[in-house]
PDB file of N, CA and C in Angstrom:
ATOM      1  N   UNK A   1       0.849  -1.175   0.000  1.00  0.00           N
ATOM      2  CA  UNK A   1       0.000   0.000   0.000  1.00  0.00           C
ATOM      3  C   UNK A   1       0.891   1.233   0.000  1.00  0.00           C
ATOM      4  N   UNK A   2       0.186   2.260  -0.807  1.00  0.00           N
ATOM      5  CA  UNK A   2       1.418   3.391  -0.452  1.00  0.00           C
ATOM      6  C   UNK A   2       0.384   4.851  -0.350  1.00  0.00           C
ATOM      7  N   UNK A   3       0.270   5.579  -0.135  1.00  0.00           N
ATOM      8  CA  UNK A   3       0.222   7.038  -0.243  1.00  0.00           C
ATOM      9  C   UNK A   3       0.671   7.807  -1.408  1.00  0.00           C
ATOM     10  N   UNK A   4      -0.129   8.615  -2.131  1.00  0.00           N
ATOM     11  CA  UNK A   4       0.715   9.189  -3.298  1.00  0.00           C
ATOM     12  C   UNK A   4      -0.034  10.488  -3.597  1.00  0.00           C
ATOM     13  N   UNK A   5       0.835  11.318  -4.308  1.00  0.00           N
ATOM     14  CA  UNK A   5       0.614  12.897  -4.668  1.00  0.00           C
ATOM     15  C   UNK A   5      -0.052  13.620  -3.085  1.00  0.00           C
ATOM     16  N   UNK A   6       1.168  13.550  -2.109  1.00  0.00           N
ATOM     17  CA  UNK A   6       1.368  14.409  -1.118  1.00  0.00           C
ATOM     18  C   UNK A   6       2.182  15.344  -1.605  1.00  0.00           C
ATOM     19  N   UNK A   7       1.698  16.917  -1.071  1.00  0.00           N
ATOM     20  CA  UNK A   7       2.522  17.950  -1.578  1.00  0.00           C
ATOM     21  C   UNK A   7       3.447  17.763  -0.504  1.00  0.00           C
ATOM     22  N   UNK A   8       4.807  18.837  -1.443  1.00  0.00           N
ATOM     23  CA  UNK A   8       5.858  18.618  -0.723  1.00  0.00           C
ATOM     24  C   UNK A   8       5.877  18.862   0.433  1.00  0.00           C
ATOM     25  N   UNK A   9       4.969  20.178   0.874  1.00  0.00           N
ATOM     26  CA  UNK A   9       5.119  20.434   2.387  1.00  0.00           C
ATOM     27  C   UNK A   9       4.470  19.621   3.561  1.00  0.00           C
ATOM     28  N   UNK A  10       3.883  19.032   3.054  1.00  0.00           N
ATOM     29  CA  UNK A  10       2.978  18.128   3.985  1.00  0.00           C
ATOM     30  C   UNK A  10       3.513  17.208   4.029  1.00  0.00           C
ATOM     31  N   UNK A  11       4.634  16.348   3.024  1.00  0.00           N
ATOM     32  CA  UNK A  11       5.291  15.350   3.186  1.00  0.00           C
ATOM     33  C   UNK A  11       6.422  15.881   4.150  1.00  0.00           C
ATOM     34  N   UNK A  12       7.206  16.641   4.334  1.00  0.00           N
ATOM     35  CA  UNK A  12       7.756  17.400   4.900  1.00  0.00           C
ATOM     36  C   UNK A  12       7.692  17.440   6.529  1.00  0.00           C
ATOM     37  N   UNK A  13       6.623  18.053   6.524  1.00  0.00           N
ATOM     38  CA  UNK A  13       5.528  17.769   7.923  1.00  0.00           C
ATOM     39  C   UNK A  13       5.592  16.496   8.635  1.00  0.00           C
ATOM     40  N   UNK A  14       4.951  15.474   7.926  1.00  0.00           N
ATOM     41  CA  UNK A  14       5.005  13.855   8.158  1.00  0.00           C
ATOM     42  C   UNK A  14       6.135  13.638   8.566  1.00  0.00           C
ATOM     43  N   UNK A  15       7.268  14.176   7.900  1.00  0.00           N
ATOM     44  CA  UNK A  15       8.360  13.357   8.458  1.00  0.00           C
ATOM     45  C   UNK A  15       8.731  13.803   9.427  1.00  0.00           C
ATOM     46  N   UNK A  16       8.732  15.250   9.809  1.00  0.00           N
ATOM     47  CA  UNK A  16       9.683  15.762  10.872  1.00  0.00           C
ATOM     48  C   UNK A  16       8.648  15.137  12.415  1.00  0.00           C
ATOM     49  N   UNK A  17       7.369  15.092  11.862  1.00  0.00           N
ATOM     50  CA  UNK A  17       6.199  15.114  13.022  1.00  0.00           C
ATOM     51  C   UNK A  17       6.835  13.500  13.565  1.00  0.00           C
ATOM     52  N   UNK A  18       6.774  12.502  12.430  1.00  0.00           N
ATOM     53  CA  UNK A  18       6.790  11.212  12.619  1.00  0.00           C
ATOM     54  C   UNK A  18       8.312  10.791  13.492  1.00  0.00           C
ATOM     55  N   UNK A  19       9.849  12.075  13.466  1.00  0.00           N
ATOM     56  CA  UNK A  19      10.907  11.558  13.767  1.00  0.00           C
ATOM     57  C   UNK A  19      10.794  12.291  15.151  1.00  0.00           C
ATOM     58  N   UNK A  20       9.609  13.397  15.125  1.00  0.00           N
ATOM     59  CA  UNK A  20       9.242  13.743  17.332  1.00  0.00           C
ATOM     60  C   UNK A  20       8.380  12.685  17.292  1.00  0.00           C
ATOM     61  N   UNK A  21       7.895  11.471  17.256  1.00  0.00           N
ATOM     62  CA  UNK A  21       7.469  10.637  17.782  1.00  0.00           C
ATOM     63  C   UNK A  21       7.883   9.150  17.940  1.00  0.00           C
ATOM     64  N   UNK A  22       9.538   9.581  17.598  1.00  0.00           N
ATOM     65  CA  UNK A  22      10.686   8.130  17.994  1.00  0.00           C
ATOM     66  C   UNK A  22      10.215   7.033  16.872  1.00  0.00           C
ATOM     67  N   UNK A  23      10.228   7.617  15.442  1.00  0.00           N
ATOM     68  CA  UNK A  23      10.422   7.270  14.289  1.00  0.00           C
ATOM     69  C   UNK A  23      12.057   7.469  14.342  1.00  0.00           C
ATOM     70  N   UNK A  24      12.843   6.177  13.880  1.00  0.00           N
ATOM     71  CA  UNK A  24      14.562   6.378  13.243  1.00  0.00           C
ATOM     72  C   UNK A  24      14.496   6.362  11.689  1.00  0.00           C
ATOM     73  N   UNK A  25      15.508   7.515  11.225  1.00  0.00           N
ATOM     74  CA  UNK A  25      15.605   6.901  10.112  1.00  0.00           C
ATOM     75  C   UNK A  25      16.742   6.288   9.921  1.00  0.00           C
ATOM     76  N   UNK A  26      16.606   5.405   9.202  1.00  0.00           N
ATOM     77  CA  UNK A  26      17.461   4.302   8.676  1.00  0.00           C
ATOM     78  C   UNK A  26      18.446   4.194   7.695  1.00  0.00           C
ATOM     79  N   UNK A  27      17.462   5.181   6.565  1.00  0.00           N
ATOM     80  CA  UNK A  27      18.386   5.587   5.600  1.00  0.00           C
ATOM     81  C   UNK A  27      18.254   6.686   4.661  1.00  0.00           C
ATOM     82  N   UNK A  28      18.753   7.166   4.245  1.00  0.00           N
ATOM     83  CA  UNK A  28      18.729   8.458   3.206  1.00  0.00           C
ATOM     84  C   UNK A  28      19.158   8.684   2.698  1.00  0.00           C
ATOM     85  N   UNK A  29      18.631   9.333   1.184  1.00  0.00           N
ATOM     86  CA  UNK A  29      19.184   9.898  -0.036  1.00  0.00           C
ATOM     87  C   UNK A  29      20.362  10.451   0.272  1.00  0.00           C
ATOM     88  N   UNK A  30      21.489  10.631  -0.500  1.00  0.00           N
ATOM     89  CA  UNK A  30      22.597  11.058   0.083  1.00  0.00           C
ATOM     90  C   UNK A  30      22.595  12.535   0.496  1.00  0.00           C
ATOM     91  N   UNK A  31      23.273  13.509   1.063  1.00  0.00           N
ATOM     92  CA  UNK A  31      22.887  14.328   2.080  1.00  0.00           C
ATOM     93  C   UNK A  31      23.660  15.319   0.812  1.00  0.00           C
ATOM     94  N   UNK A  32      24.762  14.854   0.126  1.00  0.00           N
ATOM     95  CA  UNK A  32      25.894  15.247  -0.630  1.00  0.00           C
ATOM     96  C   UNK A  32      25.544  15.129  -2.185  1.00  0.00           C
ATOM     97  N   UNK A  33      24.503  14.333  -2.579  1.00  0.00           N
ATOM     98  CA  UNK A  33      24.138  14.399  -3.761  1.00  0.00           C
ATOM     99  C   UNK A  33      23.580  15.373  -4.592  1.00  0.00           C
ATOM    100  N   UNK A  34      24.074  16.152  -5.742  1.00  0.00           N
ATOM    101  CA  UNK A  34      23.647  17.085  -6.713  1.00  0.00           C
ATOM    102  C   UNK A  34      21.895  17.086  -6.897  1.00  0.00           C
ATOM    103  N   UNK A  35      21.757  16.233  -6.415  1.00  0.00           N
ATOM    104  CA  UNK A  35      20.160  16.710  -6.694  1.00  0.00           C
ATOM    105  C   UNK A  35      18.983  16.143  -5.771  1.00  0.00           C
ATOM    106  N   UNK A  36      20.044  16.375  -4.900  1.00  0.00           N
ATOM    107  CA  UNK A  36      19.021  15.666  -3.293  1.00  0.00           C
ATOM    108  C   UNK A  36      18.086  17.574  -2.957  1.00  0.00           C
ATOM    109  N   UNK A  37      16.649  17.349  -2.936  1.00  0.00           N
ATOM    110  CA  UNK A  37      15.588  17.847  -2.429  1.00  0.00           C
ATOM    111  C   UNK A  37      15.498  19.150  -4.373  1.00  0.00           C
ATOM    112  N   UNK A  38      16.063  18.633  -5.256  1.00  0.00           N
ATOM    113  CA  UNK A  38      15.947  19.319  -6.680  1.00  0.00           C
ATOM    114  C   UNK A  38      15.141  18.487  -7.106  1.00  0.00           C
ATOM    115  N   UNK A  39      15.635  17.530  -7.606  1.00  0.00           N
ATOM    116  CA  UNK A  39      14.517  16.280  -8.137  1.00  0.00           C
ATOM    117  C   UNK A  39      14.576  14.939  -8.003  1.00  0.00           C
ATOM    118  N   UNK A  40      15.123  15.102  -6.543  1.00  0.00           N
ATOM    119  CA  UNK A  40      15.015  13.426  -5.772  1.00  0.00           C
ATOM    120  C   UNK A  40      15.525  13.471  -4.232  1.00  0.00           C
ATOM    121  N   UNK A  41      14.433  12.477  -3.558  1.00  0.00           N
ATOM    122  CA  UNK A  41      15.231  12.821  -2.340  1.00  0.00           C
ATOM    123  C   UNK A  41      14.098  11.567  -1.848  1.00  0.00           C
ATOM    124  N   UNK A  42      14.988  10.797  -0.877  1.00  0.00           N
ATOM    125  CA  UNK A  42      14.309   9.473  -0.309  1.00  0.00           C
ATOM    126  C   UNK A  42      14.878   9.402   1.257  1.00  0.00           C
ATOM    127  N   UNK A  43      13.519   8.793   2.377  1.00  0.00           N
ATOM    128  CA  UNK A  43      14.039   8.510   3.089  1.00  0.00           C
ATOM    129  C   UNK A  43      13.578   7.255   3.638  1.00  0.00           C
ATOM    130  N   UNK A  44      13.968   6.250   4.910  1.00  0.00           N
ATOM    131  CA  UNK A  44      13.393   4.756   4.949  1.00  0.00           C
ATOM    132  C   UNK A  44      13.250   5.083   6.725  1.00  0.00           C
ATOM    133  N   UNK A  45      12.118   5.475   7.311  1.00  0.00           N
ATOM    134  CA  UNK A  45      11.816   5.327   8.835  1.00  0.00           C
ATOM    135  C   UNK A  45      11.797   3.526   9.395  1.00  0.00           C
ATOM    136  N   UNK A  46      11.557   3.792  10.601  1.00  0.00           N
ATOM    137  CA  UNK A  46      11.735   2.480  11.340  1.00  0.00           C
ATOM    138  C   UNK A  46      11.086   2.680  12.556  1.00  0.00           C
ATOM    139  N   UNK A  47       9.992   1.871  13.470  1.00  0.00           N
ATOM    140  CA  UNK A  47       9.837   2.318  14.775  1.00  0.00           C
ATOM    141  C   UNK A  47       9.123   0.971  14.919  1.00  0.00           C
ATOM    142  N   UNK A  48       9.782   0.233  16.505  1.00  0.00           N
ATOM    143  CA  UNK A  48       9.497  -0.776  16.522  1.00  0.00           C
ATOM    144  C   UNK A  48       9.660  -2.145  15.339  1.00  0.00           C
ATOM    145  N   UNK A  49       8.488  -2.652  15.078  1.00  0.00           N
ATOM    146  CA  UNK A  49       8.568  -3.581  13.977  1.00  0.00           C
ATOM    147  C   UNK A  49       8.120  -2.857  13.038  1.00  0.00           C
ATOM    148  N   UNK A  50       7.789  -1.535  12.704  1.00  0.00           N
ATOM    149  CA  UNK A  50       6.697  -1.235  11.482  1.00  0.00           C
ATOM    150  C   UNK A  50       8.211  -0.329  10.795  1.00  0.00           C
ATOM    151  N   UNK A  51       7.825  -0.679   9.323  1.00  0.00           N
ATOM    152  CA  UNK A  51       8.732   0.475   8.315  1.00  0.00           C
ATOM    153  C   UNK A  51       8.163   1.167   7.789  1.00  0.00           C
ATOM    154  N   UNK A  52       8.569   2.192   7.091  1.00  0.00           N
ATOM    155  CA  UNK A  52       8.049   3.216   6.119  1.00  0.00           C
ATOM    156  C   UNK A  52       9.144   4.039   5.345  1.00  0.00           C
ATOM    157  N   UNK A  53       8.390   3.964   3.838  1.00  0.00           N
ATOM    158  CA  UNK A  53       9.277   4.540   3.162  1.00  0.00           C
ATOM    159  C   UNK A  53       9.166   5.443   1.970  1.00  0.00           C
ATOM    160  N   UNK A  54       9.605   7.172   2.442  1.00  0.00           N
ATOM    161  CA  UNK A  54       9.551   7.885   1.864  1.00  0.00           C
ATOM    162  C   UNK A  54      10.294   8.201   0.631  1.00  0.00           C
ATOM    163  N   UNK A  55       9.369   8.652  -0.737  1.00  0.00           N
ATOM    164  CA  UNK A  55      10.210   9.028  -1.627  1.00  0.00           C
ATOM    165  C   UNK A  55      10.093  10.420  -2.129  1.00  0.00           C
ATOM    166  N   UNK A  56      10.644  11.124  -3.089  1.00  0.00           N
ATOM    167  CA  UNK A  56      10.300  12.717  -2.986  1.00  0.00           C
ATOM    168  C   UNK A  56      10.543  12.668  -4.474  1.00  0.00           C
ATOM    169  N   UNK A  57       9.836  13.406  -5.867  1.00  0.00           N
ATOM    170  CA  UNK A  57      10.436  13.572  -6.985  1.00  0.00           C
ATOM    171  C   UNK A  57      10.013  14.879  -7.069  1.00  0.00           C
ATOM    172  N   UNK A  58      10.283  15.761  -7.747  1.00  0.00           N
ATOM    173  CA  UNK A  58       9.864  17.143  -8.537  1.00  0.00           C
ATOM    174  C   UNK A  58       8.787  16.946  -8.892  1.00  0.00           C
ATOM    175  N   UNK A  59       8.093  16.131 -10.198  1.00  0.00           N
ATOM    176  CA  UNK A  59       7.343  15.653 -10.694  1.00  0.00           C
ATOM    177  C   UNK A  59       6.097  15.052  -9.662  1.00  0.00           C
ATOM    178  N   UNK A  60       6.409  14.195  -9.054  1.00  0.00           N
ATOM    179  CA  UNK A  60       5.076  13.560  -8.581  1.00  0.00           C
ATOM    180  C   UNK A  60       5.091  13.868  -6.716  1.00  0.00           C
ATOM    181  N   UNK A  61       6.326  14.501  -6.615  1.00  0.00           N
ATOM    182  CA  UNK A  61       6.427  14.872  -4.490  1.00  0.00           C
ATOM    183  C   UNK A  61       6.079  13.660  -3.839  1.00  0.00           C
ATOM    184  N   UNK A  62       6.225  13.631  -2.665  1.00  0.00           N
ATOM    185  CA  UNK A  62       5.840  12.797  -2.024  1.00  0.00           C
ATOM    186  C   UNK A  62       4.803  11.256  -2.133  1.00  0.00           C
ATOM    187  N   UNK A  63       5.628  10.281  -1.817  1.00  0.00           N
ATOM    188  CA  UNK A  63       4.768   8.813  -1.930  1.00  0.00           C
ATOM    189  C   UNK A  63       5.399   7.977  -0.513  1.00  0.00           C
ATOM    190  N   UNK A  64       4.336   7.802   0.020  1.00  0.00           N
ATOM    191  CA  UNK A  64       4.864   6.626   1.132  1.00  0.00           C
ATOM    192  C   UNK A  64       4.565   5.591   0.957  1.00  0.00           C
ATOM    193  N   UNK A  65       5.693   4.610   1.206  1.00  0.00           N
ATOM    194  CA  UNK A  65       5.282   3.371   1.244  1.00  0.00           C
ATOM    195  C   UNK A  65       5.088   2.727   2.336  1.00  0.00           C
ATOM    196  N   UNK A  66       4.238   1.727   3.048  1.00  0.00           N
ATOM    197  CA  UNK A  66       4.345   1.338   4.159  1.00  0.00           C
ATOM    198  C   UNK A  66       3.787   0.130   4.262  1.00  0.00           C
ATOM    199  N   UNK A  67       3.186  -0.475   5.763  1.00  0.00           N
ATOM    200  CA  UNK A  67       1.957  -1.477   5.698  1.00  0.00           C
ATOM    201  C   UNK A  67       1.020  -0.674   5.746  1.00  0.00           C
ATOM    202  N   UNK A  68      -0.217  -1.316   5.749  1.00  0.00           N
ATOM    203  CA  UNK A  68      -1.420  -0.504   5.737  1.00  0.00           C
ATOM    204  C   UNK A  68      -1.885   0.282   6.668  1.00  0.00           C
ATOM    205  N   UNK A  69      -1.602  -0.266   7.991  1.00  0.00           N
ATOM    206  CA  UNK A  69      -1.862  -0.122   9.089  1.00  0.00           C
ATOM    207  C   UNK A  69      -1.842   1.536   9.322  1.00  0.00           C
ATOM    208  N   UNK A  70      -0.057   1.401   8.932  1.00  0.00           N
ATOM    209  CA  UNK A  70       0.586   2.420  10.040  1.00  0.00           C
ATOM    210  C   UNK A  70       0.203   3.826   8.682  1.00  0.00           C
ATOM    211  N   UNK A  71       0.008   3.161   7.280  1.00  0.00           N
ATOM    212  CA  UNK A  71      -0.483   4.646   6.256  1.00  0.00           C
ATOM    213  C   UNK A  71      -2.005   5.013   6.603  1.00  0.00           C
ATOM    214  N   UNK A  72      -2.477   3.898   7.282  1.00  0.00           N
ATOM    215  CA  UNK A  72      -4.093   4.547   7.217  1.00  0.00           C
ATOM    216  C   UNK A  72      -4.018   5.587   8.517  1.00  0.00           C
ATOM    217  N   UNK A  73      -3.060   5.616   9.591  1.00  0.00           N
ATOM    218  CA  UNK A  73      -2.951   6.233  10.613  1.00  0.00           C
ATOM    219  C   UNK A  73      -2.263   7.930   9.993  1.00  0.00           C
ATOM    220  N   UNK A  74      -1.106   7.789   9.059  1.00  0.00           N
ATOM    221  CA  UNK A  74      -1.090   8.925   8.773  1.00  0.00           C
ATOM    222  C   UNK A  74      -2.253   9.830   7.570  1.00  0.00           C
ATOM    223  N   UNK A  75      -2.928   8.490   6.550  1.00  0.00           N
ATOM    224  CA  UNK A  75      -3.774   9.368   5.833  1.00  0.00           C
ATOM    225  C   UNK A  75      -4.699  10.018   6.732  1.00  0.00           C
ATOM    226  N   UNK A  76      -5.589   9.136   7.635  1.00  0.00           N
ATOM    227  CA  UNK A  76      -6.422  10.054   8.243  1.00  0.00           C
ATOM    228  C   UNK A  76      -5.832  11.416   9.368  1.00  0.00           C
ATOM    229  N   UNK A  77      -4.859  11.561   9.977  1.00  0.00           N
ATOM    230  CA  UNK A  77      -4.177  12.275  10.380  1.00  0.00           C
ATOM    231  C   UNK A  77      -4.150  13.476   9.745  1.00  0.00           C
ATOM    232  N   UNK A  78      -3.408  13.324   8.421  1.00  0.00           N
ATOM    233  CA  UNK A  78      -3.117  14.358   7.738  1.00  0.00           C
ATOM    234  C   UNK A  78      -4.252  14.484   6.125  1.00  0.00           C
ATOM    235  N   UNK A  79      -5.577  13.867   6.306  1.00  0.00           N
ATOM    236  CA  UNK A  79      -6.154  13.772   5.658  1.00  0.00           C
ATOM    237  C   UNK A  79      -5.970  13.969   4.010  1.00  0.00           C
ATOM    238  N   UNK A  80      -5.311  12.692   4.194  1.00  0.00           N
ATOM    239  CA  UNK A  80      -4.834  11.925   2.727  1.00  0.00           C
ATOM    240  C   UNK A  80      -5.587  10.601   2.262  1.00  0.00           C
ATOM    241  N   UNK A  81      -5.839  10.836   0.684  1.00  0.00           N
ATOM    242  CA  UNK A  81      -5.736   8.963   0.361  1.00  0.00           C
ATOM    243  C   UNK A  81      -4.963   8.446   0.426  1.00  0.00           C
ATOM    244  N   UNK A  82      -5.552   6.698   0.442  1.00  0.00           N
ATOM    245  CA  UNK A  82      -4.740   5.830   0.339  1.00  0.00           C
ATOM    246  C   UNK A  82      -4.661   5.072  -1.172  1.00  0.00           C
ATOM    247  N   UNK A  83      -3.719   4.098  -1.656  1.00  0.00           N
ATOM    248  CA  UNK A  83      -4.133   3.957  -3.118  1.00  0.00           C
ATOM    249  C   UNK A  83      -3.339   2.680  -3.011  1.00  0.00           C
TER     250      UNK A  83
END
């Protein structure tokens, strides 16, 4: 299941909200790369057993991927579909 066509700022939001609530991230687009937050930028959270994983393009912004569970908690939150 994933989340898709979140604007950038709200994806933005999600993440910083989700890493004050002892979300780790795990991994990320490189910090040093020519076109990290231009037209690509990814990150992979972790909390407990559940993952999630953010991607960012110019073109389409924000898509999460996750289980269902933990996206239906942020769509309704931040009143998003799910797809």
């Amino acid at each position: 299941m994933k989340l898709v066509d979140i604007k950038t700022e709200t994806g933005n939001q999600i993440l910083e909200d989700l890493l004050s609530e002892g979300w780790k991230k795990t991994r990320e687009y490189s910090p040093v790369a020519f076109d990290k937050g231009i037209d690509f930028d990814s990150y992979e959270l972790k909390k407990d057993n559940s993952k999630l994983k953010f991607k960012w393009t110019n073109w389409f912004e924000w898509e999460i991927f996750g289980e269902e569970n933990e996206l239906q908690i942020i769509a309704k939150k931040y009143d998003l579909s799910a797809k």
